[in-house]
Protein backbone atom coordinates (compact mmCIF):
# COMPACT_ATOMS: atom_id res chain seq x y z
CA UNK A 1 -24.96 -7.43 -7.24
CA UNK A 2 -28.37 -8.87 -5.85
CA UNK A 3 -30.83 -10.18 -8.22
CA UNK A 4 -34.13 -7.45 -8.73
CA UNK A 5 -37.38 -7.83 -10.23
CA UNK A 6 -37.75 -5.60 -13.68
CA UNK A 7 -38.06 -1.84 -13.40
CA UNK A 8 -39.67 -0.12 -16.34
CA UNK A 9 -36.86 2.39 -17.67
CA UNK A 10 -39.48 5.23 -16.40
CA UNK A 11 -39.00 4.22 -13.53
CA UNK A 12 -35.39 3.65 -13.90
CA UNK A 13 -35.04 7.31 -14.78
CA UNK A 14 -37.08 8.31 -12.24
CA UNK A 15 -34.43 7.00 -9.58
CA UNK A 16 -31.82 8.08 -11.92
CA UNK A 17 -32.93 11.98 -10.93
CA UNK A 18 -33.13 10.86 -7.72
CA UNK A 19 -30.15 9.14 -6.92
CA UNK A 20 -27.83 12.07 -9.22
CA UNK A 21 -29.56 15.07 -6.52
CA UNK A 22 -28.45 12.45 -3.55
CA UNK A 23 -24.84 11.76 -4.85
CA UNK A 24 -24.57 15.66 -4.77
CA UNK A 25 -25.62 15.70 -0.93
CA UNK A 26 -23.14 12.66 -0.01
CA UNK A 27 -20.42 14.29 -1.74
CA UNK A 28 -20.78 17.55 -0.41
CA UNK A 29 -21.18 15.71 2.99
CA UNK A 30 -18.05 13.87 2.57
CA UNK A 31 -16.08 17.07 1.32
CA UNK A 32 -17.11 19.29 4.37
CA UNK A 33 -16.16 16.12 7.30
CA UNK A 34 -12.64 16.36 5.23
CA UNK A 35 -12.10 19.98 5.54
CA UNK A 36 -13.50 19.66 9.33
CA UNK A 37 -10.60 17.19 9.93
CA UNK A 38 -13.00 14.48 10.73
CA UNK A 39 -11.59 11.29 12.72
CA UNK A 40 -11.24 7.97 10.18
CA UNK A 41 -13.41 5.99 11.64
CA UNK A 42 -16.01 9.20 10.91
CA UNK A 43 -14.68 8.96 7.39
CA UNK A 44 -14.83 5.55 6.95
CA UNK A 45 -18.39 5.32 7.89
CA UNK A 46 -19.03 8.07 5.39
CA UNK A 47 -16.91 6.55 2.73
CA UNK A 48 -19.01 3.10 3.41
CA UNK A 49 -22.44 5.25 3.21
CA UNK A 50 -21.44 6.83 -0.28
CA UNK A 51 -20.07 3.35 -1.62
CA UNK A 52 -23.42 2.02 -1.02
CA UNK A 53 -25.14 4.69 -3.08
CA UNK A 54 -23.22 3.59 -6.08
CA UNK A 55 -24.01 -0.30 -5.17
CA UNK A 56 -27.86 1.03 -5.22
CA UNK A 57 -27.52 2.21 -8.91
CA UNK A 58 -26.29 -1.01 -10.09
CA UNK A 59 -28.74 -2.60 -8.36
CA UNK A 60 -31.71 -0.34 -10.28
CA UNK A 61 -29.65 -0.97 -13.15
CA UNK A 62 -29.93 -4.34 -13.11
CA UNK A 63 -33.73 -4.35 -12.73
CA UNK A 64 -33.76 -2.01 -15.69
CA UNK A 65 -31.38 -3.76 -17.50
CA UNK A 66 -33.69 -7.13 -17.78
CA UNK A 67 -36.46 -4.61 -18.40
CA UNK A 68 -34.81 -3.25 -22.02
CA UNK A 69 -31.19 -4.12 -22.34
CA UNK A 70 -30.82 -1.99 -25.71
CA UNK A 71 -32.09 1.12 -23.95
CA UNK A 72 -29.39 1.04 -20.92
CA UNK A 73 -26.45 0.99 -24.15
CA UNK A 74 -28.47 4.60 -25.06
CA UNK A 75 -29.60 5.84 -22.17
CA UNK A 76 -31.77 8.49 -22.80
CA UNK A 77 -31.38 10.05 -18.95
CA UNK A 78 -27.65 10.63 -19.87
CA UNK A 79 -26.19 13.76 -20.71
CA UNK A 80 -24.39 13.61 -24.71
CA UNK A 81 -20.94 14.18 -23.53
CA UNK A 82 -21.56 10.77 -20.78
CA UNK A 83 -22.92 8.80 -23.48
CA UNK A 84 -20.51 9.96 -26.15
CA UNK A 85 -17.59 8.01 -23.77
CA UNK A 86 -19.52 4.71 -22.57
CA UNK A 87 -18.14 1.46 -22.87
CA UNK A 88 -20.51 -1.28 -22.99
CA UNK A 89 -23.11 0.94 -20.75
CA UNK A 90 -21.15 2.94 -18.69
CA UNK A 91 -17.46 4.12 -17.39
CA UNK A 92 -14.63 1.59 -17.92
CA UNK A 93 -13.68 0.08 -14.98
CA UNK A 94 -9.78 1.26 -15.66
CA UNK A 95 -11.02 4.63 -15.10
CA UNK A 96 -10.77 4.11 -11.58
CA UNK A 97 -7.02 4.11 -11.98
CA UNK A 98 -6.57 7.01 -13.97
CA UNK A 99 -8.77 8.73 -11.69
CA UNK A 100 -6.29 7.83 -9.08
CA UNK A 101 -3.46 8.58 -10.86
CA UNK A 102 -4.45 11.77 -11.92
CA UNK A 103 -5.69 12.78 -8.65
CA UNK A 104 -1.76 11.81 -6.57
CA UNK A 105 -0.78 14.19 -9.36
CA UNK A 106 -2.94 17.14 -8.47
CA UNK A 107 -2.56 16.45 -5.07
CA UNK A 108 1.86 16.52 -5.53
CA UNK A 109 2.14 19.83 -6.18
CA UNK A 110 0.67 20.86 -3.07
CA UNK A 111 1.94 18.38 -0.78
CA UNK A 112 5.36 19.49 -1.46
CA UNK A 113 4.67 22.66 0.00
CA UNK A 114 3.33 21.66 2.73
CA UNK A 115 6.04 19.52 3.08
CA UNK A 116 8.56 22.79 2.90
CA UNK A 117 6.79 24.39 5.40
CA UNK A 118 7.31 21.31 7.73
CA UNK A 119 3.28 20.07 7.33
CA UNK A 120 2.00 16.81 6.14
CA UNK A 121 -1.18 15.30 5.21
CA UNK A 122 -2.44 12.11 4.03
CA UNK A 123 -3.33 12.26 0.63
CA UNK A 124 -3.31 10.20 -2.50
CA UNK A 125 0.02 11.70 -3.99
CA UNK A 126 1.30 9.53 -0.14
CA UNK A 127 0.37 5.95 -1.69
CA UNK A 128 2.65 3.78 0.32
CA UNK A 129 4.74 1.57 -1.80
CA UNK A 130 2.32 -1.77 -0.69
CA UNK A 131 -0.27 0.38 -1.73
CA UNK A 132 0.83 0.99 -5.29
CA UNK A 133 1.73 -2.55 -5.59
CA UNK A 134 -1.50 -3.53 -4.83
CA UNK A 135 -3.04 -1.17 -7.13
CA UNK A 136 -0.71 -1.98 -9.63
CA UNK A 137 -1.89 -5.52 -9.77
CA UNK A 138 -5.49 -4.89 -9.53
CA UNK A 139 -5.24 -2.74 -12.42
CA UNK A 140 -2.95 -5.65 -14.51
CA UNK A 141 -6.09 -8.08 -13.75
CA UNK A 142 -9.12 -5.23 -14.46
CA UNK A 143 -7.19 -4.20 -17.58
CA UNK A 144 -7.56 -8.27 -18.94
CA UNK A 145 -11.25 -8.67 -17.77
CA UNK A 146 -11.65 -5.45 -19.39
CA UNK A 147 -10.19 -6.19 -22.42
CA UNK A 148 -11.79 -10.00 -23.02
CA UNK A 149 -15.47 -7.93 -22.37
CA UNK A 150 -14.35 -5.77 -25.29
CA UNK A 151 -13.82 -8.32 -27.76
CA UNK A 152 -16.95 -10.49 -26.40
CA UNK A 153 -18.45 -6.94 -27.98
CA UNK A 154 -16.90 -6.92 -30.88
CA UNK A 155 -17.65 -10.77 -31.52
CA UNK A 156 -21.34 -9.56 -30.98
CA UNK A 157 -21.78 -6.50 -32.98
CA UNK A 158 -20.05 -8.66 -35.77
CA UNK A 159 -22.27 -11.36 -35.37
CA UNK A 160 -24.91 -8.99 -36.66
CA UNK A 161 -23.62 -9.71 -40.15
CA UNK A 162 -22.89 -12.98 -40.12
CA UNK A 163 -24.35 -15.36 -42.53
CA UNK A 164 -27.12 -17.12 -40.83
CA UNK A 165 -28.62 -13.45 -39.89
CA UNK A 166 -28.12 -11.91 -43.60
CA UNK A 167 -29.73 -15.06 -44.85
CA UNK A 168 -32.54 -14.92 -41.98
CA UNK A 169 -33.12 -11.01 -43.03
CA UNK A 170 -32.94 -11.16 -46.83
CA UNK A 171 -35.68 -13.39 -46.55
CA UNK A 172 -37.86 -11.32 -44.29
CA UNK A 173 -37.06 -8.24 -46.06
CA UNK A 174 -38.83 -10.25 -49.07
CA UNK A 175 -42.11 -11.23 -47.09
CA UNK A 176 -44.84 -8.95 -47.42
CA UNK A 177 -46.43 -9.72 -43.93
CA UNK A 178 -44.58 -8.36 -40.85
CA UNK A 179 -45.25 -11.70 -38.59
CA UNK A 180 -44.24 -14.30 -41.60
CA UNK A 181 -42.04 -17.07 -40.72
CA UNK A 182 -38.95 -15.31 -41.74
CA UNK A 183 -39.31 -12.30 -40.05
CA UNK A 184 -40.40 -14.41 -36.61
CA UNK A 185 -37.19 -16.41 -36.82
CA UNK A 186 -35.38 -13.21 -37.19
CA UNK A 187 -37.30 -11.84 -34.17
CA UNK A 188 -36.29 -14.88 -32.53
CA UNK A 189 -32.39 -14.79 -33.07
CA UNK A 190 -32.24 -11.01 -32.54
CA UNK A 191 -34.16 -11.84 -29.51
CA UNK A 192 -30.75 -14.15 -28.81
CA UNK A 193 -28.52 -11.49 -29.45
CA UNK A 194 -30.02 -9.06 -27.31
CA UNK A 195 -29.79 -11.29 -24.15
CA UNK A 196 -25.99 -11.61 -24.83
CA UNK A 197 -26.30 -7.59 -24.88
CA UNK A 198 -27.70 -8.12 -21.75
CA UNK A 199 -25.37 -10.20 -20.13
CA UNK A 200 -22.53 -8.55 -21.55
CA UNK A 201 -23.77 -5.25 -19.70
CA UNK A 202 -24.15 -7.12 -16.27
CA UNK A 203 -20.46 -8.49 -16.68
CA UNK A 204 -19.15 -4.67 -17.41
CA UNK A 205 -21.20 -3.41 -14.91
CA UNK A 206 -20.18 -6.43 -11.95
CA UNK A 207 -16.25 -5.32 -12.96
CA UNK A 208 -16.97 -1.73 -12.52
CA UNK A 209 -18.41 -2.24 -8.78
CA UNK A 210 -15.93 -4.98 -8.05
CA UNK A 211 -12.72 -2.91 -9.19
CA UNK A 212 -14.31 0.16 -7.25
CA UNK A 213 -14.49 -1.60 -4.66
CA UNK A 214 -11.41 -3.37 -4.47
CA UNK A 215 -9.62 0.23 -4.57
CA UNK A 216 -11.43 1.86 -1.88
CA UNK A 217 -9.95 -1.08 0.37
CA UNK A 218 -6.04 -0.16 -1.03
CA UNK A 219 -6.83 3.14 0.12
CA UNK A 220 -6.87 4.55 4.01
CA UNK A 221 -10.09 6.13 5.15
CA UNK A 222 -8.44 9.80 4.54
CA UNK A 223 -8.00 8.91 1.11
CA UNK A 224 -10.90 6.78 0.11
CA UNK A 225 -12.94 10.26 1.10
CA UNK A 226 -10.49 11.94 -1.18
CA UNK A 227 -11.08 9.79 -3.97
CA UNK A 228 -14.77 9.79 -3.87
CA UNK A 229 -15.18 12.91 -3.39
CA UNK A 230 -12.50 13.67 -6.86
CA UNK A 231 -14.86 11.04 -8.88
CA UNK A 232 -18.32 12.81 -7.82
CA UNK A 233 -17.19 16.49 -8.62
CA UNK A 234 -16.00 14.72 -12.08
CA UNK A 235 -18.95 12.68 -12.37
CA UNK A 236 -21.36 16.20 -11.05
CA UNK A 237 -19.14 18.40 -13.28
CA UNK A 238 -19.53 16.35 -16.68
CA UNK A 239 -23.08 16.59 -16.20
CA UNK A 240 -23.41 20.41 -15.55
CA UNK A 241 -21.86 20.57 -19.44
CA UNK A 242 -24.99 19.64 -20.71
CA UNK A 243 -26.47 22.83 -19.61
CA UNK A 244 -23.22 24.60 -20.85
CA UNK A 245 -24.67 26.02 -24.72
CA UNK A 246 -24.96 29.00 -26.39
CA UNK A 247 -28.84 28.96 -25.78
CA UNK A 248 -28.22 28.37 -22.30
CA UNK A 249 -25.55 30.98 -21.79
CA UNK A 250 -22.41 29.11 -22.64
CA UNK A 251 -19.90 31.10 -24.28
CA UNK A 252 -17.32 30.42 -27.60
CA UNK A 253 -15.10 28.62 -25.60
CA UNK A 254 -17.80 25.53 -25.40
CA UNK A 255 -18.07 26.01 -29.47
CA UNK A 256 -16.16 24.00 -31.69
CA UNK A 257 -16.23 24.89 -35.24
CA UNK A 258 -19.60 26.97 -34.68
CA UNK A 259 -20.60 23.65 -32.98
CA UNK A 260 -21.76 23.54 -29.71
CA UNK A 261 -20.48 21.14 -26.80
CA UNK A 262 -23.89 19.20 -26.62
CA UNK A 263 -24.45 18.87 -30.30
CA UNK A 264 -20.48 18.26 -30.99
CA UNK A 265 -20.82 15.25 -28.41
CA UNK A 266 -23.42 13.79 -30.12
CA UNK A 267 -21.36 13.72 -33.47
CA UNK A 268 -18.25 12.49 -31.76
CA UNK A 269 -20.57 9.50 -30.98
CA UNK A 270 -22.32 9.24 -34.50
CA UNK A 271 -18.52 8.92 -35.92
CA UNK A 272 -17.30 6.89 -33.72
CA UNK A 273 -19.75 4.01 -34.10
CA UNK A 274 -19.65 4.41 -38.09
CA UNK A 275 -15.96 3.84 -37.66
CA UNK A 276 -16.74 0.69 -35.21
CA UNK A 277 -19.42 -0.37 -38.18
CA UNK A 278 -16.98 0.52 -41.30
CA UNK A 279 -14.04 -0.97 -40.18
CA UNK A 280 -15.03 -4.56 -39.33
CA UNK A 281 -18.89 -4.96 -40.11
CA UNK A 282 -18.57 -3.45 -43.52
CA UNK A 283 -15.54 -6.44 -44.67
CA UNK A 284 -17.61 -8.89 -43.12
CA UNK A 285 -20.76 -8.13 -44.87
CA UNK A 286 -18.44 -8.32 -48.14
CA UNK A 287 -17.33 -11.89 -47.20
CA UNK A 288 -20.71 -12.95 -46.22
CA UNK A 289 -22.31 -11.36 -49.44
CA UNK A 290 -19.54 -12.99 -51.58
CA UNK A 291 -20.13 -16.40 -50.00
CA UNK A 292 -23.89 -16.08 -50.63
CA UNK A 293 -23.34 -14.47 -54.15
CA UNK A 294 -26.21 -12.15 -53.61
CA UNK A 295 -24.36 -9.14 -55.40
CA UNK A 296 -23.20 -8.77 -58.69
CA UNK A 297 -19.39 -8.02 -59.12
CA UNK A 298 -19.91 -4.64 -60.01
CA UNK A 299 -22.15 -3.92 -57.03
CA UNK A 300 -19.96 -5.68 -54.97
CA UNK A 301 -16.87 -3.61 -56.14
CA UNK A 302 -18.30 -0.43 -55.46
CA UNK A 303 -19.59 -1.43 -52.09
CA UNK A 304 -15.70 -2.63 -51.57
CA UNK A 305 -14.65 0.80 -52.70
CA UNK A 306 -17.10 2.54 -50.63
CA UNK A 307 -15.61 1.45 -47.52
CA UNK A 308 -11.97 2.74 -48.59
CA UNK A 309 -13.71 6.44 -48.51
């Protein structure tokens, strides 16, 4: 991804809006030149015009993203049920397989009818066996990447109770002024921690692009339509649940518990980061707190028991 100047997260959502209304057009564009029987090379300039779009949002991203990197891990222009499922900003790049997957699957039934009545058309459930090799392999090396950016993550969110930080905001929770010397070197090592945020987010979001498009090149034109055209509907469908509520017109089948989708997103989420917080923040606050001796043992043994609850 090209380097950008900053781009104020208005603005950001501004083009968000934008850029959502003209993924709709390409992907409706796309659709219709498959259904038309379109040559490749027709497809394959589409394909290329579509995979652009999607390098233009990384690109605003990236401008937004030096801009305020805590903002782009809590996007307010996302829908709940999208933000609910982020990893480290957006989609995990290993999504693009299971997209893939899941789409040869769909696409299995019908080919072996069409196959019965003596038709066939390229589709992804006709991956060659090169071509699952090659995907196979991408995926093996996407799955590592992604999993060493997950623990850089969890190193970071546990470095927010580490020692030197607890010791750095005890003592600035004790100052009366808000710009003492305590609370400025805590401004100042947050300030660190945020720009590994913001790194961190430009890694995920450079292996998202890069796997994306490393599979569109596995695929033939035919079925690098197909597979855009599958992750837009999914991407265009997941946000029209936002609008699916009871106040909007959504029906029990959106409700959980009396709940509805929307609001029942946004508690997945809430639980799902207290669960990320209780089950390795919470011990090492304990350790660090015990090596400090800031607690008394009693305090320190309910805290301990709190965190078995």
């Amino acid at each position: 991804m090209g380097s950008v100047s900053e781009m104020s997260l208005e603005a950001y959502a501004e083009f968000q809006q934008k850029w959502k209304e003209e993924q709709d057009i390409l992907t409706h564009e796309l659709e219709e030149a498959l259904t038309a029987g379109k040559a490749e090379n027709e497809l394959h300039q589409l394909v290329r015009k579509l995979e652009k779009h999607y390098e233009e949002y990384y690109v605003a991203k990236d401008g937004a993203l030096k801009h305020d990197a805590l903002r782009m891990m809590q996007p307010g222009w996302k829908c709940p049920l999208e933000a609910a499922f982020m990893w480290i900003g957006g989609w995990r790049p290993t999504t693009v397989f299971q997209l893939a997957y899941a789409q040869a699957g769909e696409q299995l039934e019908e080919q072996l009818t069409q196959l019965l009545q003596g038709l066939s058309t390229p589709s992804m459930a006709s991956l060659s066996s090169s071509q699952l090799q090659r995907i196979s392999n991408l995926q093996v090396t996407t799955q590592e990447s992604e999993e060493e950016l997950t623990h850089k993550e969890a190193v970071l969110q546990q470095g927010m109770a580490d020692q030197p930080v607890l010791t750095l905001a005890v003592a600035a929770a004790e100052e009366e002024s808000e710009d003492g010397e305590n609370m400025n070197a805590l401004k100042d090592a947050m300030g660190e921690k945020v720009e590994a945020l913001e790194n961190l987010i430009r890694d995920a979001d450079s292996l998202r692009t890069e796997t994306l498009k490393k599979m569109l090149r596995i695929l033939t034109p035919i079925q690098a339509a197909q597979y855009l055209v599958a992750a837009g509907k999914l991407q265009i469908g997941i946000r029209k649940l936002e609008h699916v509520t009871p106040e909007n017109g959504g029906d029990g089948e959106h409700r959980r518990n009396g709940v509805s989708l929307h609001y029942y997103s946004i508690y997945a989420f809430v639980a799902f980061a207290h669960q990320q917080w209780g089950c390795s923040m919470m011990v090492q606050i304990l350790f660090t707190v015990e090596d400090k001796e800031l607690l008394r043992d009693e305090k320190r043994g309910a805290c301990y028991n709190s965190y078995y609850l």
